[in-house]
PDB file of N, CA and C in Angstrom:
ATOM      1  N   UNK A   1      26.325 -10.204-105.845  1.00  0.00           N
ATOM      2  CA  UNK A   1      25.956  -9.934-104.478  1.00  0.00           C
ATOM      3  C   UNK A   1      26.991  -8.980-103.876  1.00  0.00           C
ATOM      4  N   UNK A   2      26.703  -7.671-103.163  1.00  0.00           N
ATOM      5  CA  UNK A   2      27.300  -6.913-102.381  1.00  0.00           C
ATOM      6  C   UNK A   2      28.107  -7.329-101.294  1.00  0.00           C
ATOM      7  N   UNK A   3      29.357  -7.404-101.036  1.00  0.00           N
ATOM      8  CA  UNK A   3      30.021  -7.910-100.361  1.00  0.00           C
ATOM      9  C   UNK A   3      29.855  -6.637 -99.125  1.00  0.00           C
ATOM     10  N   UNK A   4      30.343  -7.565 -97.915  1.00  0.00           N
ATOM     11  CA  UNK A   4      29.992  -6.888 -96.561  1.00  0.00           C
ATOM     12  C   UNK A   4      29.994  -5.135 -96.628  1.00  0.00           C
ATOM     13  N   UNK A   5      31.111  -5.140 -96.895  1.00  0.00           N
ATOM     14  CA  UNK A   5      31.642  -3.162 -96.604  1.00  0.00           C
ATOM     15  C   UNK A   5      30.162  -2.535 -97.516  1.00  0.00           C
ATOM     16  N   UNK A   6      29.814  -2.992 -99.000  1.00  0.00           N
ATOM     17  CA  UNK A   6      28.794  -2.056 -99.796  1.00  0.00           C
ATOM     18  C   UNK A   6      27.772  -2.592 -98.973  1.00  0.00           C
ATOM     19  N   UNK A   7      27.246  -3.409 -98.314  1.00  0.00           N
ATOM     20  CA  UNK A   7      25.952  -3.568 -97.219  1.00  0.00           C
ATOM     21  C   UNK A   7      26.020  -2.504 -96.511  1.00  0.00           C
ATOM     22  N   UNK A   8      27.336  -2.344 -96.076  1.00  0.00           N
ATOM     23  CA  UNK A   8      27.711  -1.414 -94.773  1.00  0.00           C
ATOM     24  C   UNK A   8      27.293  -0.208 -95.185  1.00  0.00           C
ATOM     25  N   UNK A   9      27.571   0.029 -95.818  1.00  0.00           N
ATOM     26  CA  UNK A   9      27.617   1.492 -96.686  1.00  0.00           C
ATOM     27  C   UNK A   9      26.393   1.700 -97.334  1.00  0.00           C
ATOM     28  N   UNK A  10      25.883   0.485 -97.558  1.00  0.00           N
ATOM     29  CA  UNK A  10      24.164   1.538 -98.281  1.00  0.00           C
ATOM     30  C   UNK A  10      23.428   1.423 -97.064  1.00  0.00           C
ATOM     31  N   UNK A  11      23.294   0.385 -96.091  1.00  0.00           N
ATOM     32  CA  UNK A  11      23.265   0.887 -94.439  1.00  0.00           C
ATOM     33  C   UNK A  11      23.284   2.123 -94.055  1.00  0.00           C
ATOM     34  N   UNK A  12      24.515   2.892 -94.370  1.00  0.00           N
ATOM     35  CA  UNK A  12      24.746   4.081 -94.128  1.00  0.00           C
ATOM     36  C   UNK A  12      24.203   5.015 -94.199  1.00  0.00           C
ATOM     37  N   UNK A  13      23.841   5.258 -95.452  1.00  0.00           N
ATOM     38  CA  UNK A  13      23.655   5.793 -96.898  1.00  0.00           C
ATOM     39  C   UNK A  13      21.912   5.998 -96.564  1.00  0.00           C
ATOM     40  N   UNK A  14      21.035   4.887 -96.038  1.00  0.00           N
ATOM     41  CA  UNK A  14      19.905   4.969 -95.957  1.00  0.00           C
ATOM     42  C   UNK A  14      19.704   5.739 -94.711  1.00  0.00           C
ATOM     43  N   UNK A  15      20.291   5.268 -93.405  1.00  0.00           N
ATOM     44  CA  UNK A  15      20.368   6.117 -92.187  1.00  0.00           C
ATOM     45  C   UNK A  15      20.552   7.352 -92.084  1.00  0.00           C
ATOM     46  N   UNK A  16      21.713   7.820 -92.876  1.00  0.00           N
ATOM     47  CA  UNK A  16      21.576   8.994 -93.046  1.00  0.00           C
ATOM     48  C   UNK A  16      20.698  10.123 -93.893  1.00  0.00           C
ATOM     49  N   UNK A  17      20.537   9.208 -94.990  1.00  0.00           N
ATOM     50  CA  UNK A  17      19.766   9.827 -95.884  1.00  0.00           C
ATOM     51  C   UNK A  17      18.145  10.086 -94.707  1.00  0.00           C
ATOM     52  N   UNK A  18      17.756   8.808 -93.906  1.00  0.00           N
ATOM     53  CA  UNK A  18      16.317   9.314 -93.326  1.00  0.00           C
ATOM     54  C   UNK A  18      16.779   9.992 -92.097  1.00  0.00           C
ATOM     55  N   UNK A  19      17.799   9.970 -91.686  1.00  0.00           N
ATOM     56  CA  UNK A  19      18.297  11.321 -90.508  1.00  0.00           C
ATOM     57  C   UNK A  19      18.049  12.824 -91.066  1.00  0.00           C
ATOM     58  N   UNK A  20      18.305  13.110 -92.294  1.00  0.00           N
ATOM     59  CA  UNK A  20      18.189  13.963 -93.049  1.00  0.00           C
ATOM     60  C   UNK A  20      17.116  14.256 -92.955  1.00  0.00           C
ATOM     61  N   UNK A  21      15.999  13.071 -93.718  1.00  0.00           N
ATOM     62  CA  UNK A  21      14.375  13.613 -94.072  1.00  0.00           C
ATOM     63  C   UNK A  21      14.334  13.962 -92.575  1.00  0.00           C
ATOM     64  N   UNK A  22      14.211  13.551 -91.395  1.00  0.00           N
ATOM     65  CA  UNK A  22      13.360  13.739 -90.069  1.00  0.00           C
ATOM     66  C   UNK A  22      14.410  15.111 -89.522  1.00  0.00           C
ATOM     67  N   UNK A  23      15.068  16.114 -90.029  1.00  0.00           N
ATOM     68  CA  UNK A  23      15.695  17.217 -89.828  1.00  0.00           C
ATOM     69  C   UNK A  23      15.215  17.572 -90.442  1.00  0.00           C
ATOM     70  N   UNK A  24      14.661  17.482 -91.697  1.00  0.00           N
ATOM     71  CA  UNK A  24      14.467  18.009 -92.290  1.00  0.00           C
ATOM     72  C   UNK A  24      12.541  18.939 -92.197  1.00  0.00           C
ATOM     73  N   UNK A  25      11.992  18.083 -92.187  1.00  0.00           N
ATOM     74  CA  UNK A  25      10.756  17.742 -91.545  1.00  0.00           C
ATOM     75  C   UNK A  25      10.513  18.553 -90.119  1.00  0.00           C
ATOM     76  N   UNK A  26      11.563  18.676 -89.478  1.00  0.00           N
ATOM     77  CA  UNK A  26      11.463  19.444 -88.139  1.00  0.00           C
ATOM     78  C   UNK A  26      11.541  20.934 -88.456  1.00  0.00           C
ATOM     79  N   UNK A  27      12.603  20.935 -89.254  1.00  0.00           N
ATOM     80  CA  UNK A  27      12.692  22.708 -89.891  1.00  0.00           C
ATOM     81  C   UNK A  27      11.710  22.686 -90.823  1.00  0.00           C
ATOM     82  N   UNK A  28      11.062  22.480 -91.062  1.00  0.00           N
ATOM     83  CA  UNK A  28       9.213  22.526 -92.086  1.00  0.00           C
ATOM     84  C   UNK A  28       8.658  23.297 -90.800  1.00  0.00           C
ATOM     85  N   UNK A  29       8.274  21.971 -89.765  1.00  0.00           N
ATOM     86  CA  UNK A  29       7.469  22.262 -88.812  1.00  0.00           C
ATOM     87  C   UNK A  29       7.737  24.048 -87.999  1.00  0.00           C
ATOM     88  N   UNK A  30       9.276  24.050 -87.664  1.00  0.00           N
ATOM     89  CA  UNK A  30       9.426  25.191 -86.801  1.00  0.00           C
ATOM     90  C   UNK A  30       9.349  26.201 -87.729  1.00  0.00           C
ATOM     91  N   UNK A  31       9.590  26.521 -89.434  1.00  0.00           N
ATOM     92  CA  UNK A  31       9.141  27.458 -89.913  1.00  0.00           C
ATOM     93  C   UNK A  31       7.769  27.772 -89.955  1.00  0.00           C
ATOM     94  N   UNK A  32       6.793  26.720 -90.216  1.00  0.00           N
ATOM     95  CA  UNK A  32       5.866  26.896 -90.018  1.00  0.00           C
ATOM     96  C   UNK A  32       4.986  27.668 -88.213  1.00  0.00           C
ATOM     97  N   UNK A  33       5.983  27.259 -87.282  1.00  0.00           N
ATOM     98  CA  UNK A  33       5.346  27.429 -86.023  1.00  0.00           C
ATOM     99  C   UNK A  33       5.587  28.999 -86.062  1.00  0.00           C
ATOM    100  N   UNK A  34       6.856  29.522 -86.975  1.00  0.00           N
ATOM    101  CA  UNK A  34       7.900  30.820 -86.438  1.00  0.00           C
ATOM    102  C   UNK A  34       6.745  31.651 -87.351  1.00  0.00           C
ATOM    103  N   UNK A  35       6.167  30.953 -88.679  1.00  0.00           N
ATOM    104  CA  UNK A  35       5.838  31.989 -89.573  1.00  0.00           C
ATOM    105  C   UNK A  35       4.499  32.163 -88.882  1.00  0.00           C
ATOM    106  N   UNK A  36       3.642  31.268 -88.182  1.00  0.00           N
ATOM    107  CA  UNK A  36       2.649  31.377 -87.581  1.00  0.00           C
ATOM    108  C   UNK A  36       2.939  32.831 -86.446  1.00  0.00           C
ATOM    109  N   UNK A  37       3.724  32.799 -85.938  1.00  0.00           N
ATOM    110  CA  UNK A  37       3.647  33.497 -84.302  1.00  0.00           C
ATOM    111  C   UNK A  37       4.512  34.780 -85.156  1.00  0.00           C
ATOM    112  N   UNK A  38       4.892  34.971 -86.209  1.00  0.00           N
ATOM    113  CA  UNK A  38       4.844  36.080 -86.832  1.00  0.00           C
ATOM    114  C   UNK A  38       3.887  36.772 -86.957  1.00  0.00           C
ATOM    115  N   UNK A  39       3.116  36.469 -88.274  1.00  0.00           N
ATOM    116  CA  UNK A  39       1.585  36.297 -88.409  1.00  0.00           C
ATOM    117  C   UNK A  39       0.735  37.288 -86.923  1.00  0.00           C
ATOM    118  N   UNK A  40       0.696  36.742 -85.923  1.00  0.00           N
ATOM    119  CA  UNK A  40       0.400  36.963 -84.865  1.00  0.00           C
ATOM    120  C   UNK A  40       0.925  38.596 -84.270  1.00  0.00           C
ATOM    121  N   UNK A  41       2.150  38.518 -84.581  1.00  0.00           N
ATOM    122  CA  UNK A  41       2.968  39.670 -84.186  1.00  0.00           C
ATOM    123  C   UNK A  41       2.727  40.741 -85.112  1.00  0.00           C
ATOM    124  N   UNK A  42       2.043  40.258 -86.625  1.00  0.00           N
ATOM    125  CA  UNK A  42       2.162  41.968 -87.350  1.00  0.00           C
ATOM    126  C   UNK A  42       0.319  42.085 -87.047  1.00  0.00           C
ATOM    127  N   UNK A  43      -0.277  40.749 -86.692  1.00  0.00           N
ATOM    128  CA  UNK A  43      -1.405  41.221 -86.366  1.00  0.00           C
ATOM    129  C   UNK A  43      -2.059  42.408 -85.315  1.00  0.00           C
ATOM    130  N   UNK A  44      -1.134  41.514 -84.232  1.00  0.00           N
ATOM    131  CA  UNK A  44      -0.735  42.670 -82.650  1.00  0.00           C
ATOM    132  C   UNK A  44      -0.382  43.806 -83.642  1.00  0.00           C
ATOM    133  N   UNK A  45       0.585  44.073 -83.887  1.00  0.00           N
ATOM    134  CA  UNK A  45       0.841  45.657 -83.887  1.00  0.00           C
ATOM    135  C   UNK A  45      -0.309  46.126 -84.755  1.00  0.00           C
ATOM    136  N   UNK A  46      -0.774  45.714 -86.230  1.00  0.00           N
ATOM    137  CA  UNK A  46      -2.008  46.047 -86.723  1.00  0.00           C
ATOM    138  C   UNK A  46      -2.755  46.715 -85.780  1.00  0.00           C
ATOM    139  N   UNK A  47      -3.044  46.028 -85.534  1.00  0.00           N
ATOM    140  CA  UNK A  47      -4.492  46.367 -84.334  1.00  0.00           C
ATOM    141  C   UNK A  47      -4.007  47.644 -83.526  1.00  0.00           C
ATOM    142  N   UNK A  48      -2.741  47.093 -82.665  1.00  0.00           N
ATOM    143  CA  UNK A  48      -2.062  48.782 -82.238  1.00  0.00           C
ATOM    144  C   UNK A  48      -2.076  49.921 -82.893  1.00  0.00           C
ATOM    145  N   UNK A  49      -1.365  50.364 -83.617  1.00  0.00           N
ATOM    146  CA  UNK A  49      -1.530  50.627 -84.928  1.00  0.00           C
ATOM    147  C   UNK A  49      -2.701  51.466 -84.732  1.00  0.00           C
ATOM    148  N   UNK A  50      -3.996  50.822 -85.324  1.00  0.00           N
ATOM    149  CA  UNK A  50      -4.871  51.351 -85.500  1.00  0.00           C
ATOM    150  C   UNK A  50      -6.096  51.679 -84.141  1.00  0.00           C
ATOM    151  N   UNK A  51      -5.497  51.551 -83.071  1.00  0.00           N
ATOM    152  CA  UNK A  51      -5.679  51.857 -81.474  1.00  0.00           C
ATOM    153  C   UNK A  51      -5.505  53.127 -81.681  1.00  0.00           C
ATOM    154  N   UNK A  52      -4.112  53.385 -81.846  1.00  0.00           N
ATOM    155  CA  UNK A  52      -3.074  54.428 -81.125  1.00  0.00           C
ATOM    156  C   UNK A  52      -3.757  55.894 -83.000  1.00  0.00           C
ATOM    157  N   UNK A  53      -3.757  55.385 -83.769  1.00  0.00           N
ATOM    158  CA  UNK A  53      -4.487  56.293 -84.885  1.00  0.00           C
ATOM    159  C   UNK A  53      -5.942  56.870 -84.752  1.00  0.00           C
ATOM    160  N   UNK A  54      -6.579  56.001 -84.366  1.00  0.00           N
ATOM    161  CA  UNK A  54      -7.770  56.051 -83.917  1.00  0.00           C
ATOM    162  C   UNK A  54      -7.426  57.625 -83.156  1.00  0.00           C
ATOM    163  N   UNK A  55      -7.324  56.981 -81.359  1.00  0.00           N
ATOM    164  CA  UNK A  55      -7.043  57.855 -80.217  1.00  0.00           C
ATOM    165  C   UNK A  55      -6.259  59.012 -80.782  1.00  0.00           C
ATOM    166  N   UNK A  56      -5.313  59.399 -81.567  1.00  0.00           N
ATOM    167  CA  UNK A  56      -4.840  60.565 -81.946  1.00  0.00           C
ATOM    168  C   UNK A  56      -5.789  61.047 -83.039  1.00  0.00           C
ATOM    169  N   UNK A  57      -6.878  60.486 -83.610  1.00  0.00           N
ATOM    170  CA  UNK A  57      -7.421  61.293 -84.090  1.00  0.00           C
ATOM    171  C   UNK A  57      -8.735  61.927 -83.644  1.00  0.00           C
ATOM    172  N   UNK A  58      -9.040  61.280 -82.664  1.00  0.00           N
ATOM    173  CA  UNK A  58     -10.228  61.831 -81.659  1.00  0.00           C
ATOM    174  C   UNK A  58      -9.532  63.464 -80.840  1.00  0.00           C
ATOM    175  N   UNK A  59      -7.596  63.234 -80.750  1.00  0.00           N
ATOM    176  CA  UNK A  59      -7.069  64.227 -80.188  1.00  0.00           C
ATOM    177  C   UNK A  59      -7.173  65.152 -80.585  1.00  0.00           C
ATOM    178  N   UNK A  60      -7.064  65.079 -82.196  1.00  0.00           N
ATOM    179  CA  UNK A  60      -6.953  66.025 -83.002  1.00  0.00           C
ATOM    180  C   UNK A  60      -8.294  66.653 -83.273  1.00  0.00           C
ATOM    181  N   UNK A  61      -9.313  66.259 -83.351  1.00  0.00           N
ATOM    182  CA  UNK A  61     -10.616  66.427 -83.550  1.00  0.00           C
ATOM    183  C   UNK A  61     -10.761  67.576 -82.315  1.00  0.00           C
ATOM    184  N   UNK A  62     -10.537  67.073 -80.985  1.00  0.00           N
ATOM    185  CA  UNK A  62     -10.576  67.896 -80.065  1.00  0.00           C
ATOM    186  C   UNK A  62     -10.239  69.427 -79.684  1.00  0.00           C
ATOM    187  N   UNK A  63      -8.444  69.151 -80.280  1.00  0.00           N
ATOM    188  CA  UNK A  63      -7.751  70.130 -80.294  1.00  0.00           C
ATOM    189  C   UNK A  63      -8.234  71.493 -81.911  1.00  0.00           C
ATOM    190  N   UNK A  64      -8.645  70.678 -82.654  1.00  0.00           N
ATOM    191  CA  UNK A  64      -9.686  71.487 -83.601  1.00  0.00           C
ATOM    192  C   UNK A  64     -10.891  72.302 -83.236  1.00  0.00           C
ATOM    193  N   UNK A  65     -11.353  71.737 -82.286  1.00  0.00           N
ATOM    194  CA  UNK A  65     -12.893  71.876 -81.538  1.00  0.00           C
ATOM    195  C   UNK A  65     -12.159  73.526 -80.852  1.00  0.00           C
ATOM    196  N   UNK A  66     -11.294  72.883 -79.937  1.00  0.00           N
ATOM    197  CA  UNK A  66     -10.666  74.337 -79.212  1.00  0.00           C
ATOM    198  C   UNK A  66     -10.158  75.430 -80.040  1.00  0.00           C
ATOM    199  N   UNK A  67      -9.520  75.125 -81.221  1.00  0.00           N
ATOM    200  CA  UNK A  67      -8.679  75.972 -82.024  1.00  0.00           C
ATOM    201  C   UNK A  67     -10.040  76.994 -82.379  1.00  0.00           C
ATOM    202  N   UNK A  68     -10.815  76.115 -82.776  1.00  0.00           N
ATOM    203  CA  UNK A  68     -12.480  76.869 -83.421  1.00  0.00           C
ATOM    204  C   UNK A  68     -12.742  77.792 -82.337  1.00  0.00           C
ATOM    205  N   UNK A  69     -12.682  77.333 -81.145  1.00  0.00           N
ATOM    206  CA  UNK A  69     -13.602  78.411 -80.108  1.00  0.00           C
ATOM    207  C   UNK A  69     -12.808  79.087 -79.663  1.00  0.00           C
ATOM    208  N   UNK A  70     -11.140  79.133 -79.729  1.00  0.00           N
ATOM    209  CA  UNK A  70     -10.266  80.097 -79.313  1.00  0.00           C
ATOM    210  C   UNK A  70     -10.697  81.081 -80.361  1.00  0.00           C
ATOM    211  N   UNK A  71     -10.658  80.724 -81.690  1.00  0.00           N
ATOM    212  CA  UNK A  71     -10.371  82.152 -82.553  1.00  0.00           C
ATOM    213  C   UNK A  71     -12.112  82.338 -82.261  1.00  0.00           C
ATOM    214  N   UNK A  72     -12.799  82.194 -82.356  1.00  0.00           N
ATOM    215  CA  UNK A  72     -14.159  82.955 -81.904  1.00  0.00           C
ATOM    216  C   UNK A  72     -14.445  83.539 -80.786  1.00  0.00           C
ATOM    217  N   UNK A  73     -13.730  83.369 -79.709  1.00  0.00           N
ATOM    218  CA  UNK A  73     -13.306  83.984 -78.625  1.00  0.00           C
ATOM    219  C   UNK A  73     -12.603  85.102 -78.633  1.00  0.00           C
ATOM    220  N   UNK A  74     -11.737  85.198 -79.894  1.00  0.00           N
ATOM    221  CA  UNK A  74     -10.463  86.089 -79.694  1.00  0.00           C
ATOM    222  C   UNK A  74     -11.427  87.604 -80.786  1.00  0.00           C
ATOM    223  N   UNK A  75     -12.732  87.543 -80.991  1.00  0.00           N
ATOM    224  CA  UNK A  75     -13.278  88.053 -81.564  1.00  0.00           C
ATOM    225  C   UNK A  75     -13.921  89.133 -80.567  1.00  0.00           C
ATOM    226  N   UNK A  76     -14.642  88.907 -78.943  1.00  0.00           N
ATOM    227  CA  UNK A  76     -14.914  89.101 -78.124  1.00  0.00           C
ATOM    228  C   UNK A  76     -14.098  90.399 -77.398  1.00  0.00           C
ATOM    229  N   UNK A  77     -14.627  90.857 -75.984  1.00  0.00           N
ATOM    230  CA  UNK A  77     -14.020  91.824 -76.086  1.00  0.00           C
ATOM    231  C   UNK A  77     -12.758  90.953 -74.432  1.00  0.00           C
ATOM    232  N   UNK A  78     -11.827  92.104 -74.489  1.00  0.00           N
ATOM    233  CA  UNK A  78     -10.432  91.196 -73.719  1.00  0.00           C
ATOM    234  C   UNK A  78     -10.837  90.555 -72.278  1.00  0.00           C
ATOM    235  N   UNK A  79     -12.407  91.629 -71.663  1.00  0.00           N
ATOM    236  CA  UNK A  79     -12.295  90.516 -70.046  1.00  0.00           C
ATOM    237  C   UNK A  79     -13.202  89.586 -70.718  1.00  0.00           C
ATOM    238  N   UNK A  80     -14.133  89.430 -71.473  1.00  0.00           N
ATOM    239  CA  UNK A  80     -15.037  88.414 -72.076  1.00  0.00           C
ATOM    240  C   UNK A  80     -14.316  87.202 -72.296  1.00  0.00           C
ATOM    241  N   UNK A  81     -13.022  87.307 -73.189  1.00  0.00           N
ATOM    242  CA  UNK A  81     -12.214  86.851 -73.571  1.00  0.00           C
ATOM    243  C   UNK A  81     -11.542  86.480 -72.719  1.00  0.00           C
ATOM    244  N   UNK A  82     -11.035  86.700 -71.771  1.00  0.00           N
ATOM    245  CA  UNK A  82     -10.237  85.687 -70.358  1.00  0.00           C
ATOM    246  C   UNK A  82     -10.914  85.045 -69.687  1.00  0.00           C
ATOM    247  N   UNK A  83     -12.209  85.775 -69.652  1.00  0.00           N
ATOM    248  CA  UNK A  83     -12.756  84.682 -68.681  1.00  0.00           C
ATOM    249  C   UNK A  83     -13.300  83.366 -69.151  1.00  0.00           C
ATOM    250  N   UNK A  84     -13.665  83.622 -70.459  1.00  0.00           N
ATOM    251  CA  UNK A  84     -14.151  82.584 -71.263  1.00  0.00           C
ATOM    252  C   UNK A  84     -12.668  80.789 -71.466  1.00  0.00           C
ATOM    253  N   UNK A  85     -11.434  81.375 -71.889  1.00  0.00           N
ATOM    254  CA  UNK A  85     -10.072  81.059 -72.328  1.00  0.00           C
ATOM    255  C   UNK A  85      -9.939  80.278 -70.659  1.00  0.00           C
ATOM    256  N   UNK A  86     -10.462  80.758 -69.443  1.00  0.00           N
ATOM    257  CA  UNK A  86     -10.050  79.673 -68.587  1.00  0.00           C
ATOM    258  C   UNK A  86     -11.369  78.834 -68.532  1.00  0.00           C
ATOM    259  N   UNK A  87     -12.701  79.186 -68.789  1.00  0.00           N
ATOM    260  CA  UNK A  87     -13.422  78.445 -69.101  1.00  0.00           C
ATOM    261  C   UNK A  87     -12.909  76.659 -69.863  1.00  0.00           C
ATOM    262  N   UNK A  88     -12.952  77.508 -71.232  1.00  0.00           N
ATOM    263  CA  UNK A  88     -12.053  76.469 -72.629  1.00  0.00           C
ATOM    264  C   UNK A  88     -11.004  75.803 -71.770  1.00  0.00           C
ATOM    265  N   UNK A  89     -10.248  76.016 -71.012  1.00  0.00           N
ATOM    266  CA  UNK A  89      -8.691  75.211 -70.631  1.00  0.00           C
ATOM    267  C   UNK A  89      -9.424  74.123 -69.397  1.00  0.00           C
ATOM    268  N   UNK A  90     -10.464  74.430 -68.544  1.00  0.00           N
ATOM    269  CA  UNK A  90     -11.108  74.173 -67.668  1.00  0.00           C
ATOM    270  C   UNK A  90     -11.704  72.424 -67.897  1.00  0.00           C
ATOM    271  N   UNK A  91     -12.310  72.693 -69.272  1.00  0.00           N
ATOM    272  CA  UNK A  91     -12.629  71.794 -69.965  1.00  0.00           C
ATOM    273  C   UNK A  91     -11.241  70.358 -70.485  1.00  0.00           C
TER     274      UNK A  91
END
């Protein structure tokens, strides 16, 4: 039979040991909450991301559209050609 002090001590021994598991168990949980609201955060920018790509490529599309009708413009004769060029900017 375990005399008082080794009672004491696997007492101990168990307390701490389940202080441990329930710390332990908490950092499970908050990685799990942190990796979640990560998750979330590369989703957000994803989506940004492909907002902001999108919209610059409608820009570009645009600025193509003009590039096209400047040089077909620049074919024209020079007052045809100005008056048209504030037309295009007008737009």
């Amino acid at each position: 039979m375990p005399c008082l002090p080794q009672k004491q001590t696997d007492a101990e021994r168990r307390k701490i040991a389940s202080e441990f598991q329930r710390l332990h168990q908490f950092l499970e949980e908050q990685e799990q909450l942190l990796l979640a609201r990560l998750g979330d955060v590369d989703r957000q920018i994803a989506r940004r991301h492909k907002e902001h790509a999108t919209k610059l490529a409608g820009e570009i599309s645009l600025l193509n559209v003009l590039i096209t009708d400047m040089e077909k413009k620049c074919q024209q004769p020079a007052t045809e050609f100005l008056q048209d060029v504030r037309n295009t900017w007008s737009r």
